[in-house]
Every structure is written in structure tokens, then in C-alpha cells.
N, C-alpha and C. Protein backbone atom coordinates (compact mmCIF):
# COMPACT_ATOMS: atom_id res chain seq x y z
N UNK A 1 -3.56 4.44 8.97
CA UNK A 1 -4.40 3.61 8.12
C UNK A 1 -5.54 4.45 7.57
N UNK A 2 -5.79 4.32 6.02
CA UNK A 2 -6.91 5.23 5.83
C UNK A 2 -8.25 4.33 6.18
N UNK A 3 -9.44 5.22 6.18
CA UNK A 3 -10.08 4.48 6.36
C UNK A 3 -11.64 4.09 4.81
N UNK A 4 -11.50 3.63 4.59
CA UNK A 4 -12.72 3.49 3.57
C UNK A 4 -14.47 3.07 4.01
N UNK A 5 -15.14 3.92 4.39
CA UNK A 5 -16.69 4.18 4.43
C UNK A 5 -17.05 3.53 3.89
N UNK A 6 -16.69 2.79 2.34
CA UNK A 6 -17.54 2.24 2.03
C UNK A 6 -17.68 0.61 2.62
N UNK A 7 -16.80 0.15 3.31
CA UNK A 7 -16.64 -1.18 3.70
C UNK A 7 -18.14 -0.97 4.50
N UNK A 8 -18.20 -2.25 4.85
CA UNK A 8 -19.45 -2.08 6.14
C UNK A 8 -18.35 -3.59 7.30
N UNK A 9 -19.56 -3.85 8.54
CA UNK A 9 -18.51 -4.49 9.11
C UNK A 9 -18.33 -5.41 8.65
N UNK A 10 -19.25 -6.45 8.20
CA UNK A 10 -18.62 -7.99 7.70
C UNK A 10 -17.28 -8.12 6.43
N UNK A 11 -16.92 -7.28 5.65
CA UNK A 11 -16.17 -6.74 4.75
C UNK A 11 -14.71 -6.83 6.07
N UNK A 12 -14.68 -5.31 6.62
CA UNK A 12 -13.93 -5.09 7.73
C UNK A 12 -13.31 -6.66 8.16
N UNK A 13 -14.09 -7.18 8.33
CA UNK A 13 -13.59 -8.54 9.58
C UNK A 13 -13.24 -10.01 8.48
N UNK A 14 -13.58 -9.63 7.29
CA UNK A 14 -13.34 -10.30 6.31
C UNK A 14 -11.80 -10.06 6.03
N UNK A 15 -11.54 -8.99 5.54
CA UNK A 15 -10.04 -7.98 5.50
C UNK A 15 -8.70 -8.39 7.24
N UNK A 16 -9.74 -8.19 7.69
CA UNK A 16 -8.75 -8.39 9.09
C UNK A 16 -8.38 -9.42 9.09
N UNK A 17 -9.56 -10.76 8.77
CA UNK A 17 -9.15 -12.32 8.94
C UNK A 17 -8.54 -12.89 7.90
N UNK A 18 -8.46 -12.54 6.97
CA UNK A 18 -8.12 -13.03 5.30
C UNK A 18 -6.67 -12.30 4.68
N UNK A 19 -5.24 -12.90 5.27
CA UNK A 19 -4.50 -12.09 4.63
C UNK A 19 -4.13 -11.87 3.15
N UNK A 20 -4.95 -12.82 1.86
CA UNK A 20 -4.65 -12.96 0.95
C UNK A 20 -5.45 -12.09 0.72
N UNK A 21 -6.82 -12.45 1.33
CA UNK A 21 -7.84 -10.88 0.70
C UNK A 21 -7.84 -9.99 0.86
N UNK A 22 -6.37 -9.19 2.28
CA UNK A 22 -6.29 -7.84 2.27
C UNK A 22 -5.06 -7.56 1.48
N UNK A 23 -4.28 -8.62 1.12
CA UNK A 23 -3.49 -8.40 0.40
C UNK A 23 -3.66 -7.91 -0.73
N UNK A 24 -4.76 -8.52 -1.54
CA UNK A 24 -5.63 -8.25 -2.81
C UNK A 24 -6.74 -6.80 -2.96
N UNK A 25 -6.55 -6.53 -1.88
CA UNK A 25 -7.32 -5.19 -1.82
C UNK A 25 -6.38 -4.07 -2.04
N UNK A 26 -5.33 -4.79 -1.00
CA UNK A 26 -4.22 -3.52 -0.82
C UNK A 26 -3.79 -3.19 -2.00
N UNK A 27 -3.52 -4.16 -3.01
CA UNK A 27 -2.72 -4.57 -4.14
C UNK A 27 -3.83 -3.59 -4.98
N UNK A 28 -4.96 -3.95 -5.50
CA UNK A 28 -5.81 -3.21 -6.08
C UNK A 28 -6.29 -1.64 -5.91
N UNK A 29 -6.02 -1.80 -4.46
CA UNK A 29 -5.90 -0.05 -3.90
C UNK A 29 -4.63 0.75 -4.63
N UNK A 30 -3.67 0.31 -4.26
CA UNK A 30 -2.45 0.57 -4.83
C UNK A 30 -2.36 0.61 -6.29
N UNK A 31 -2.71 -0.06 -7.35
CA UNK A 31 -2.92 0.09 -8.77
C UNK A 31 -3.39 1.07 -8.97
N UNK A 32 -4.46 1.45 -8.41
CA UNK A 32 -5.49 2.17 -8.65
C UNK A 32 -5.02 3.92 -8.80
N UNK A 33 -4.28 3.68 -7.29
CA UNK A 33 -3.29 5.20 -6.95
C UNK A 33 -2.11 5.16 -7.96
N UNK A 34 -1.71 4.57 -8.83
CA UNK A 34 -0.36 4.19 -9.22
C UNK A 34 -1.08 4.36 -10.62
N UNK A 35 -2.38 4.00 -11.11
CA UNK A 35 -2.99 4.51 -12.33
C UNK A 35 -2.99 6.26 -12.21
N UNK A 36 -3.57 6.60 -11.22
CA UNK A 36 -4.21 7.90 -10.61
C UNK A 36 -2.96 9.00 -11.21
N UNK A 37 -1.73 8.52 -10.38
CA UNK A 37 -0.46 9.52 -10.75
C UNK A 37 0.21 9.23 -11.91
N UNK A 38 -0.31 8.57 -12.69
CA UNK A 38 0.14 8.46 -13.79
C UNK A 38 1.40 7.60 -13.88
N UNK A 39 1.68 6.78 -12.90
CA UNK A 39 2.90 5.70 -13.01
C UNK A 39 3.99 6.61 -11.95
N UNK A 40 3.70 7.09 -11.17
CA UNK A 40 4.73 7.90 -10.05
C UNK A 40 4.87 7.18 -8.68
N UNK A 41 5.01 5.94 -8.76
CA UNK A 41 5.36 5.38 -7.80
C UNK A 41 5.83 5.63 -6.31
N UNK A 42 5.97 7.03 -6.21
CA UNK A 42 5.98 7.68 -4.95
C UNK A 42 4.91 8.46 -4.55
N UNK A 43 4.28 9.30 -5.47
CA UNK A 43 2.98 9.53 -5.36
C UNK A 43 1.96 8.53 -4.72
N UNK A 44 2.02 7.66 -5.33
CA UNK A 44 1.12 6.54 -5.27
C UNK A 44 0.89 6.25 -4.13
N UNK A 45 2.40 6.22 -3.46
CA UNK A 45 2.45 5.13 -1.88
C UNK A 45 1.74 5.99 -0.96
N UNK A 46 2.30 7.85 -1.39
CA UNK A 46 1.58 8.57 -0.66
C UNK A 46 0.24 8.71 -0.37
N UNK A 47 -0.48 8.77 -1.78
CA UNK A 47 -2.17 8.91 -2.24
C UNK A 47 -2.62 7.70 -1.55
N UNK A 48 -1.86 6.34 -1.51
CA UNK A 48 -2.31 5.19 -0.81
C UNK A 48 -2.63 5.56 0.08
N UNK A 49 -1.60 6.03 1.09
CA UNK A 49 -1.31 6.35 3.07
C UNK A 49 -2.89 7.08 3.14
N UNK A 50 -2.75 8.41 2.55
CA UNK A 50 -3.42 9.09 2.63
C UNK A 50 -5.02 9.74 1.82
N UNK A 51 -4.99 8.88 0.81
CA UNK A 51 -6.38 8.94 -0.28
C UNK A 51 -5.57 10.82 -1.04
N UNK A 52 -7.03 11.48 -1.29
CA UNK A 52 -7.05 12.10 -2.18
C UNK A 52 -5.69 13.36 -1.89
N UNK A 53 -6.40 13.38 -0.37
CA UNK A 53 -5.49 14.80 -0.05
C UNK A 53 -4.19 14.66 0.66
N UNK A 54 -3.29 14.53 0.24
CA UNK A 54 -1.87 14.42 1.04
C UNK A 54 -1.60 15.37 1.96
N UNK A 55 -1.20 14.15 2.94
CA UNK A 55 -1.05 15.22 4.85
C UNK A 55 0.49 15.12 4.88
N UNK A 56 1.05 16.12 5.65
CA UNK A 56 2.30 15.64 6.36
C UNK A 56 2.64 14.77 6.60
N UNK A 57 1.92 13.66 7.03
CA UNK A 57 2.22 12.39 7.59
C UNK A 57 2.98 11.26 6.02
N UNK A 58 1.85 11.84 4.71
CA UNK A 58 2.22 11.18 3.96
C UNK A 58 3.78 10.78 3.38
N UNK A 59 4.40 12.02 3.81
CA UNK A 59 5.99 11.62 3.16
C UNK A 59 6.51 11.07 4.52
N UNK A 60 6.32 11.08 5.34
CA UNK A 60 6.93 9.91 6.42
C UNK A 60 6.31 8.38 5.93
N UNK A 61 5.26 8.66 5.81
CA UNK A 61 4.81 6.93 5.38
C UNK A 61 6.04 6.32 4.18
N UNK A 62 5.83 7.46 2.83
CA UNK A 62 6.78 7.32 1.91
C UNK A 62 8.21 7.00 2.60
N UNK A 63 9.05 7.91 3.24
CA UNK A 63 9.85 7.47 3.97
C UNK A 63 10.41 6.00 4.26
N UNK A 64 8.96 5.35 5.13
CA UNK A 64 9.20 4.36 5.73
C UNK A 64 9.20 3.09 4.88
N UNK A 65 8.23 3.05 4.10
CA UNK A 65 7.78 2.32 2.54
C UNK A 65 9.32 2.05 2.07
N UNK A 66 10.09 3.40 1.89
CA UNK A 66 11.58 3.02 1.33
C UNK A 66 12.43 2.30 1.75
N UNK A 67 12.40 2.81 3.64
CA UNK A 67 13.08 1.78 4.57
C UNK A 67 13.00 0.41 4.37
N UNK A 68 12.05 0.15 4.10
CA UNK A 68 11.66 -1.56 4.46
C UNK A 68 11.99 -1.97 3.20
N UNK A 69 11.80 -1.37 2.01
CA UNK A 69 12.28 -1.29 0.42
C UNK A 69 13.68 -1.68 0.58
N UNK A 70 14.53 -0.92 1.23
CA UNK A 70 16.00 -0.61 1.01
C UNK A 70 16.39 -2.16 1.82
N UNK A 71 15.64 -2.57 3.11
CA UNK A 71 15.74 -3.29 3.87
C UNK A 71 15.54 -5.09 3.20
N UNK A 72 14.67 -4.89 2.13
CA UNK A 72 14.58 -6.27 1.29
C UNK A 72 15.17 -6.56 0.74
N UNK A 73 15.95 -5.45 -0.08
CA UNK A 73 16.82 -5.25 -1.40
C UNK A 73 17.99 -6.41 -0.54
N UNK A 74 18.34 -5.67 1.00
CA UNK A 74 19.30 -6.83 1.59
C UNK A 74 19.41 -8.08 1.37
N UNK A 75 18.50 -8.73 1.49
CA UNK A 75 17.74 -10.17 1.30
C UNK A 75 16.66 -10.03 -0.04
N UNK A 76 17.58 -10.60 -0.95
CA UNK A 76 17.59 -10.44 -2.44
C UNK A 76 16.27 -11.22 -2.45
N UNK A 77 16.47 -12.72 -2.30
CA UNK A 77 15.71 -13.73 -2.54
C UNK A 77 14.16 -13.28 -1.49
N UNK A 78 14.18 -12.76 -0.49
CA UNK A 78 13.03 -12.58 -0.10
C UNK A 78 12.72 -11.40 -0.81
N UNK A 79 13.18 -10.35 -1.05
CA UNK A 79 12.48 -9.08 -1.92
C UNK A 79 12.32 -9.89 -2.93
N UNK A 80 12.54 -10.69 -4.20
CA UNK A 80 12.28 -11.15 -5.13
C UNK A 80 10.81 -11.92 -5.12
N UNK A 81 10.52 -12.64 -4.14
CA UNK A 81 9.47 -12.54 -3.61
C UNK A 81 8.50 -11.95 -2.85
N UNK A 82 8.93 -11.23 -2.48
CA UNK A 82 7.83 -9.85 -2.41
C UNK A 82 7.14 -9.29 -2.94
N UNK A 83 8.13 -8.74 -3.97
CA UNK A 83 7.50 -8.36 -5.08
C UNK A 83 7.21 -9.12 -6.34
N UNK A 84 6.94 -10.41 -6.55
CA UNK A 84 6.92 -11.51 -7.42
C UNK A 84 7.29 -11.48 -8.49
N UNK A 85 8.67 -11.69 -8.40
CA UNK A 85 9.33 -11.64 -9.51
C UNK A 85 10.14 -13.40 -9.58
């Protein structure tokens, strides 16, 4: 999990308790990285995992991101909602 400094704690415990509002963060985090690489959608997931500087760890995250990807695609109707379509 990266971590972001700028939160303070009530933010933090806001995020922890609120899954729509970490959803909406995540979601906005993710745009943001997905603006960043210029629409590289694998980049992105990485720069997500990891912010500016990509670690080793990041292409396992990527990795796993796919797994669970490949794993929805199974269950059409729930990936379709997943990703809100």
C-alpha cells in the first residue's frame, strides 16, 4: 500500500470507514496515474502500487491486478459491473 503524507488521521479513518470514499479516491488516484502515462494502463496500475518511482514489487502488483482481471472476465456480469459498464 503506498502511503500518502498528505492525509492526516481523521482523513485516514475516514478512507478506512467509507468504502465509497476510498473507492473514489482510489478511482481518482488511478486517473490521475493513467493521465500521468499518457493512457498506458499498465503503467498506471504500476505508478498506482508504487507512486513516482517503480520498485520490483511493482510488476508483481501488475501481475496480480491481471489475475483478478482475467478472474472477472470469468463472471461476465460481475466484471461488467466492476468496471461500470
Amino acid at each position: 500500500m503506498q502511503i500518502n503524507t498528505d492525509y492526516v488521521d481523521s482523513t485516514c479513518e475516514a478512507l478506512e470507514s467509507n468504502h465509497f470514499l476510498s473507492a473514489l479516491e482510489a478511482r481518482d488516484n488511478f486517473l490521475y496515474w493513467y493521465k500521468y502515462t499518457k493512457g498506458n494502463w499498465r503503467k498506471s496500475i504500476q505508478h498506482y502500487n508504487a507512486g513516482f518511482k517503480l520498485v520490483p514489487h511493482s510488476k508483481e502488483y501488475l501481475r496480480r491486478i491481471i489475475l483478478v482481471m482475467s478472474q472477472l472476465k470469468e463472471h461476465k456480469e460481475l466484471y461488467l459491473h466492476m468496471i461500470g459498464a
